[in-house]
C-alpha atoms as a PDB file:
ATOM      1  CA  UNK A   1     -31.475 188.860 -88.693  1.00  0.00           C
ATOM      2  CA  UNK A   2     -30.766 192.636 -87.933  1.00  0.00           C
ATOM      3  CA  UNK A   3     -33.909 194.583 -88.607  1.00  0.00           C
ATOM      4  CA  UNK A   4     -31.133 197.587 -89.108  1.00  0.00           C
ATOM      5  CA  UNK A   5     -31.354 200.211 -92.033  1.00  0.00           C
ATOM      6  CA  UNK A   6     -28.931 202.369 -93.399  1.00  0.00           C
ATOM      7  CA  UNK A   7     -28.422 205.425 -95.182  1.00  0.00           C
ATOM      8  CA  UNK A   8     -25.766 206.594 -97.905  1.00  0.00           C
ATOM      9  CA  UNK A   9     -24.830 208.817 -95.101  1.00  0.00           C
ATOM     10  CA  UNK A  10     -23.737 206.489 -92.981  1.00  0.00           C
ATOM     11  CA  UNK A  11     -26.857 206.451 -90.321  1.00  0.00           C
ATOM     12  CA  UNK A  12     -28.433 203.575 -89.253  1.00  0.00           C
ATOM     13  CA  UNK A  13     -31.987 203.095 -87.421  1.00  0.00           C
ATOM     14  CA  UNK A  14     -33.548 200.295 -85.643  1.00  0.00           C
ATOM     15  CA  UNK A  15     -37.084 199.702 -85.004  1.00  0.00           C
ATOM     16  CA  UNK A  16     -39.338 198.606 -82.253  1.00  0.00           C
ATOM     17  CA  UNK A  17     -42.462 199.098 -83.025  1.00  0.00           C
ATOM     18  CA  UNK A  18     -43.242 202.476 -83.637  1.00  0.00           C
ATOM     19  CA  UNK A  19     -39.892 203.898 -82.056  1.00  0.00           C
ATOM     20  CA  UNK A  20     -36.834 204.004 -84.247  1.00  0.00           C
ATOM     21  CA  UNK A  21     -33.502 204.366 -82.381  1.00  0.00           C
ATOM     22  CA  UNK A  22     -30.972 206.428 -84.778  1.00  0.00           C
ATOM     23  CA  UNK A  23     -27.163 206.335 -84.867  1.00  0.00           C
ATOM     24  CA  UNK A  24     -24.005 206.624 -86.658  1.00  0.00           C
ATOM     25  CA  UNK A  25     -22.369 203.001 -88.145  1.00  0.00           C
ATOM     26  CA  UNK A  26     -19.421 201.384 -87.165  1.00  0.00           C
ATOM     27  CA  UNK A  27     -18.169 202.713 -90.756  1.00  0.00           C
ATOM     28  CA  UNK A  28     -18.837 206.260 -90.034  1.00  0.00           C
ATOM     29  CA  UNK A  29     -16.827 206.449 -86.242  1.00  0.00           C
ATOM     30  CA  UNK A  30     -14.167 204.564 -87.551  1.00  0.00           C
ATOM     31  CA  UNK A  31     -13.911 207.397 -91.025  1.00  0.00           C
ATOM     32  CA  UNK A  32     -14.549 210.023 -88.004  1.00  0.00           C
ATOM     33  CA  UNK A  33     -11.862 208.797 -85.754  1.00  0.00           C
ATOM     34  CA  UNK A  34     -11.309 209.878 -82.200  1.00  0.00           C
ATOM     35  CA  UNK A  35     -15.306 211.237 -81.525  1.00  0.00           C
ATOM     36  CA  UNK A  36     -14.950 214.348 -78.890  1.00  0.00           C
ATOM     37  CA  UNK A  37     -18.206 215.959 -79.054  1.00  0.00           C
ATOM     38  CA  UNK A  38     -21.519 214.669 -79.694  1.00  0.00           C
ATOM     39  CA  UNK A  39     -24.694 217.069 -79.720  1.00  0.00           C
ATOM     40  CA  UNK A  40     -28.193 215.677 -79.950  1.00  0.00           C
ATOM     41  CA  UNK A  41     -31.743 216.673 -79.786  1.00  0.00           C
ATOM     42  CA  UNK A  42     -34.123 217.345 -77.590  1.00  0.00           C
ATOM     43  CA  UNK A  43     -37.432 215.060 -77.087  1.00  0.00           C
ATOM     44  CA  UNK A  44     -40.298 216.508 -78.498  1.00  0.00           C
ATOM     45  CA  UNK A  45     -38.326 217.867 -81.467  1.00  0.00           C
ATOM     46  CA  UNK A  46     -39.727 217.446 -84.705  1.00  0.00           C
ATOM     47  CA  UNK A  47     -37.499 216.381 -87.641  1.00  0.00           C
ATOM     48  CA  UNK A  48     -38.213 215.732 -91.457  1.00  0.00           C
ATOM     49  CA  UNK A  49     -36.677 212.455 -93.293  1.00  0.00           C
ATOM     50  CA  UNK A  50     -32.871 213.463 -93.676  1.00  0.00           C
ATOM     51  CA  UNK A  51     -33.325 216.841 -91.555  1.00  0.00           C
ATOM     52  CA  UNK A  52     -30.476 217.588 -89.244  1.00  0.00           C
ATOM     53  CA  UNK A  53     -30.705 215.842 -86.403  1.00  0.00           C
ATOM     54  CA  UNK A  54     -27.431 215.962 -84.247  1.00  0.00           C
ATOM     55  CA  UNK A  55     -23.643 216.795 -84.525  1.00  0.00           C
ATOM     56  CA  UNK A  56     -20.993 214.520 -84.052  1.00  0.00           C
ATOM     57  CA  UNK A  57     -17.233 216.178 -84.210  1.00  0.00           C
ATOM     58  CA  UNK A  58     -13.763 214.192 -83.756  1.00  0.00           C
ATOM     59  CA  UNK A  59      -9.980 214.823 -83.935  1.00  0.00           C
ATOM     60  CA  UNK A  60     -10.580 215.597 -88.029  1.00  0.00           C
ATOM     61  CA  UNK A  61     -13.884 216.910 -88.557  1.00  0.00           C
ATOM     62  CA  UNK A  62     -17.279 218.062 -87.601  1.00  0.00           C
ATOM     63  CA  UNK A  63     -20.471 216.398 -89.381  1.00  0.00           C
ATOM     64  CA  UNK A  64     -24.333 216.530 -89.173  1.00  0.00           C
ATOM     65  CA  UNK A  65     -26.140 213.038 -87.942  1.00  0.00           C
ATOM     66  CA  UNK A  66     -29.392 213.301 -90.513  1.00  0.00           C
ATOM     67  CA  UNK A  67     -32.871 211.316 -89.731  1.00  0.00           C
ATOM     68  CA  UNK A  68     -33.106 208.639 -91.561  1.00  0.00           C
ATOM     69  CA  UNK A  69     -36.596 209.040 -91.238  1.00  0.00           C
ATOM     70  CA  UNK A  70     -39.502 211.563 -90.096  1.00  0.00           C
ATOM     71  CA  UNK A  71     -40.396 212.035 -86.658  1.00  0.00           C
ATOM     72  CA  UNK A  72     -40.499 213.699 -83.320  1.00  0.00           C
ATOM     73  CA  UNK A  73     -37.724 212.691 -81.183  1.00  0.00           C
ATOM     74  CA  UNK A  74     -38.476 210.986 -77.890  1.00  0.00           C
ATOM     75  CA  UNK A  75     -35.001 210.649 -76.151  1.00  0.00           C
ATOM     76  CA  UNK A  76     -31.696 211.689 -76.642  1.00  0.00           C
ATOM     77  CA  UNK A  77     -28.855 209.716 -75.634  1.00  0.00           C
ATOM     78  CA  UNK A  78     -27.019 211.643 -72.601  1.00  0.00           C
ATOM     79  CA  UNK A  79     -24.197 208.943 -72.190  1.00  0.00           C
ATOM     80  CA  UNK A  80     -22.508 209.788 -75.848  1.00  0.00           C
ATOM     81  CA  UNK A  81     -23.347 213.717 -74.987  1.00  0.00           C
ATOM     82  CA  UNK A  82     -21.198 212.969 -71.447  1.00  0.00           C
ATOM     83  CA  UNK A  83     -18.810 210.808 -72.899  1.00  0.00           C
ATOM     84  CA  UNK A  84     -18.278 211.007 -76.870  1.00  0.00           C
ATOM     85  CA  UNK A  85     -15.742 208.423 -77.144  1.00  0.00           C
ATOM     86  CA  UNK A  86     -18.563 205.537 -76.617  1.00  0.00           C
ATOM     87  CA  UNK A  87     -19.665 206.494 -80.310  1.00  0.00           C
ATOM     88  CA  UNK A  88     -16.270 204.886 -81.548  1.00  0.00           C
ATOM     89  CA  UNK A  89     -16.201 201.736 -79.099  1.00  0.00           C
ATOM     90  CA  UNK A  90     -20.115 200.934 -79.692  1.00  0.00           C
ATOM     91  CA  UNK A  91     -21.651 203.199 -82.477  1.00  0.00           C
ATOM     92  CA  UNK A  92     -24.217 200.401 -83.472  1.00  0.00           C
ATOM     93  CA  UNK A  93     -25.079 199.876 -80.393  1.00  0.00           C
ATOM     94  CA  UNK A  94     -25.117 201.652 -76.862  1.00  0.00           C
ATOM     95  CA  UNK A  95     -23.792 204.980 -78.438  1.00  0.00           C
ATOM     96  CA  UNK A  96     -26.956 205.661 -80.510  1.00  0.00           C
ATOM     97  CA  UNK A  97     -28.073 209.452 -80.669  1.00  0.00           C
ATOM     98  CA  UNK A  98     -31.528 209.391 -80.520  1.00  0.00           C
ATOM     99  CA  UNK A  99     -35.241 207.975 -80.423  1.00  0.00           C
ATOM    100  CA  UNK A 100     -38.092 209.202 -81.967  1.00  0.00           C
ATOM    101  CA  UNK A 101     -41.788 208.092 -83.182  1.00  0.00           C
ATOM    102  CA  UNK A 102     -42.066 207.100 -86.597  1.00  0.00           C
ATOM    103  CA  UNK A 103     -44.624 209.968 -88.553  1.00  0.00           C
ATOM    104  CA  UNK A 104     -44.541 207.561 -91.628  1.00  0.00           C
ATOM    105  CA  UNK A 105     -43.163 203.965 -91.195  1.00  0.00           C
ATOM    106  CA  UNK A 106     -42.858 203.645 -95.444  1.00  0.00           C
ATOM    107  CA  UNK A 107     -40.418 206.027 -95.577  1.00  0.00           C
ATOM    108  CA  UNK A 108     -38.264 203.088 -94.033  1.00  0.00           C
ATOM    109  CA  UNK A 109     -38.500 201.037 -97.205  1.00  0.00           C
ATOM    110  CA  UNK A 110     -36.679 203.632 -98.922  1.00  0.00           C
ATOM    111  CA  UNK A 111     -33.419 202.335 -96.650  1.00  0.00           C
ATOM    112  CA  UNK A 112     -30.461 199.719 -96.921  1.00  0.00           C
ATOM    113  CA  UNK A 113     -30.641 196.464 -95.250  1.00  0.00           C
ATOM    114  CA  UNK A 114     -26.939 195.213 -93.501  1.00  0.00           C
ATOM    115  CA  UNK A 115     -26.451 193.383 -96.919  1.00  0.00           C
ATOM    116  CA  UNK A 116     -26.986 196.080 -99.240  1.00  0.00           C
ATOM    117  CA  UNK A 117     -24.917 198.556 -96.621  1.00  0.00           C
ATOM    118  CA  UNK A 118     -22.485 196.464 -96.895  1.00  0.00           C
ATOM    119  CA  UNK A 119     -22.442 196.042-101.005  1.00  0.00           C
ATOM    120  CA  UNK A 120     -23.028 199.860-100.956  1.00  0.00           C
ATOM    121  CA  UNK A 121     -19.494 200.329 -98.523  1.00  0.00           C
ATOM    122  CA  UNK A 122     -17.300 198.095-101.251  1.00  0.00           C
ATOM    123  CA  UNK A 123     -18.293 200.614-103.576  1.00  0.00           C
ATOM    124  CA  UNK A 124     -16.563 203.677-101.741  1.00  0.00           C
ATOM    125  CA  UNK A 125     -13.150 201.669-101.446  1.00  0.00           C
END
Protein backbone atom coordinates (compact mmCIF):
# COMPACT_ATOMS: atom_id res chain seq x y z
CA UNK A 1 0.00 0.00 0.00
CA UNK A 2 1.40 3.35 -1.47
CA UNK A 3 1.11 6.01 1.17
CA UNK A 4 1.11 8.39 -2.19
CA UNK A 5 -1.31 11.47 -2.61
CA UNK A 6 -2.30 13.26 -5.47
CA UNK A 7 -3.53 16.40 -6.67
CA UNK A 8 -6.03 17.43 -9.59
CA UNK A 9 -2.89 18.88 -10.89
CA UNK A 10 -1.21 16.05 -11.40
CA UNK A 11 1.43 16.22 -8.27
CA UNK A 12 1.99 13.60 -6.09
CA UNK A 13 3.74 13.58 -2.47
CA UNK A 14 5.02 10.91 -0.30
CA UNK A 15 5.57 10.98 3.30
CA UNK A 16 8.11 9.94 5.81
CA UNK A 17 7.47 11.21 8.73
CA UNK A 18 7.46 14.73 8.77
CA UNK A 19 9.23 15.11 5.24
CA UNK A 20 7.07 14.94 2.17
CA UNK A 21 8.94 14.26 -1.11
CA UNK A 22 6.92 16.11 -4.09
CA UNK A 23 6.78 15.23 -7.79
CA UNK A 24 5.04 15.14 -10.99
CA UNK A 25 2.93 11.57 -11.87
CA UNK A 26 3.58 9.22 -14.38
CA UNK A 27 0.27 10.85 -15.98
CA UNK A 28 1.60 14.28 -16.06
CA UNK A 29 5.35 13.38 -17.96
CA UNK A 30 3.71 11.22 -20.19
CA UNK A 31 0.78 14.49 -21.14
CA UNK A 32 4.22 16.63 -20.99
CA UNK A 33 6.20 14.49 -23.29
CA UNK A 34 9.88 14.80 -23.95
CA UNK A 35 10.82 16.84 -20.32
CA UNK A 36 13.95 19.31 -21.25
CA UNK A 37 14.10 21.58 -18.41
CA UNK A 38 13.28 21.15 -14.92
CA UNK A 39 13.70 24.14 -12.32
CA UNK A 40 13.26 23.59 -8.62
CA UNK A 41 13.63 25.27 -5.36
CA UNK A 42 15.93 26.04 -3.11
CA UNK A 43 16.05 24.47 0.62
CA UNK A 44 14.94 26.71 3.07
CA UNK A 45 12.24 28.11 0.78
CA UNK A 46 8.99 28.56 2.14
CA UNK A 47 5.89 27.57 0.11
CA UNK A 48 2.03 27.75 0.83
CA UNK A 49 -0.37 24.59 -0.03
CA UNK A 50 -0.60 24.82 -3.97
CA UNK A 51 2.08 27.80 -4.18
CA UNK A 52 4.46 27.51 -7.06
CA UNK A 53 6.96 25.39 -6.38
CA UNK A 54 9.07 24.44 -9.55
CA UNK A 55 8.91 24.48 -13.43
CA UNK A 56 8.95 21.65 -15.53
CA UNK A 57 9.05 22.47 -19.55
CA UNK A 58 9.12 19.74 -22.51
CA UNK A 59 9.02 19.57 -26.35
CA UNK A 60 5.13 21.15 -26.04
CA UNK A 61 4.87 23.21 -23.11
CA UNK A 62 6.04 24.87 -20.00
CA UNK A 63 4.03 24.26 -16.59
CA UNK A 64 4.29 25.17 -12.83
CA UNK A 65 4.91 21.99 -10.30
CA UNK A 66 2.45 23.38 -7.25
CA UNK A 67 2.91 22.07 -3.41
CA UNK A 68 0.64 19.86 -2.66
CA UNK A 69 1.06 20.94 0.67
CA UNK A 70 2.65 23.78 3.01
CA UNK A 71 6.13 23.84 3.88
CA UNK A 72 9.70 24.88 3.73
CA UNK A 73 11.61 22.96 1.29
CA UNK A 74 14.56 20.91 2.48
CA UNK A 75 16.18 19.54 -0.80
CA UNK A 76 15.85 19.93 -4.26
CA UNK A 77 16.47 17.25 -6.59
CA UNK A 78 19.78 18.19 -8.70
CA UNK A 79 19.69 14.92 -10.88
CA UNK A 80 16.22 16.00 -12.81
CA UNK A 81 17.76 19.81 -12.80
CA UNK A 82 21.10 18.03 -14.64
CA UNK A 83 19.27 15.69 -16.56
CA UNK A 84 15.39 16.45 -17.23
CA UNK A 85 14.65 13.47 -19.17
CA UNK A 86 14.69 11.21 -15.79
CA UNK A 87 11.23 13.00 -15.02
CA UNK A 88 9.70 10.94 -18.03
CA UNK A 89 11.56 7.48 -17.37
CA UNK A 90 10.87 7.64 -13.39
CA UNK A 91 8.54 10.63 -12.45
CA UNK A 92 7.09 8.65 -9.38
CA UNK A 93 10.04 7.80 -8.34
CA UNK A 94 13.83 8.91 -8.57
CA UNK A 95 12.84 12.10 -10.62
CA UNK A 96 10.95 13.79 -7.73
CA UNK A 97 11.46 17.70 -7.44
CA UNK A 98 11.63 18.35 -4.05
CA UNK A 99 11.51 17.76 -0.12
CA UNK A 100 10.23 19.81 2.36
CA UNK A 101 8.87 19.74 6.17
CA UNK A 102 5.34 19.44 6.56
CA UNK A 103 3.94 23.08 8.39
CA UNK A 104 0.49 21.27 8.73
CA UNK A 105 0.28 17.45 8.16
CA UNK A 106 -3.97 17.81 7.81
CA UNK A 107 -3.70 19.60 4.92
CA UNK A 108 -2.72 16.05 3.48
CA UNK A 109 -6.19 14.67 4.05
CA UNK A 110 -7.45 17.08 1.67
CA UNK A 111 -5.47 14.74 -1.17
CA UNK A 112 -6.22 11.65 -3.52
CA UNK A 113 -5.14 8.27 -2.61
CA UNK A 114 -3.66 5.97 -5.91
CA UNK A 115 -7.35 4.70 -6.10
CA UNK A 116 -9.16 7.81 -6.21
CA UNK A 117 -6.17 9.30 -8.68
CA UNK A 118 -6.83 6.81 -10.62
CA UNK A 119 -10.95 7.11 -10.69
CA UNK A 120 -10.23 10.89 -10.93
CA UNK A 121 -7.78 10.17 -14.41
CA UNK A 122 -10.88 8.03 -16.16
CA UNK A 123 -12.72 11.06 -15.79
CA UNK A 124 -10.39 13.32 -18.07
CA UNK A 125 -10.48 10.62 -20.97
Amino acid sequence: MSSKRFTKDHEWIEVAGDIGTVGISDYAQHALGDVVFVEVPDAGREIAKGGEAAVVESVKAASEVYSPVSGVVTAGNAAIVDQPGLVNEAAEGAAWFFKLKLANPVELDDLMDQAAYDAYLKTLE
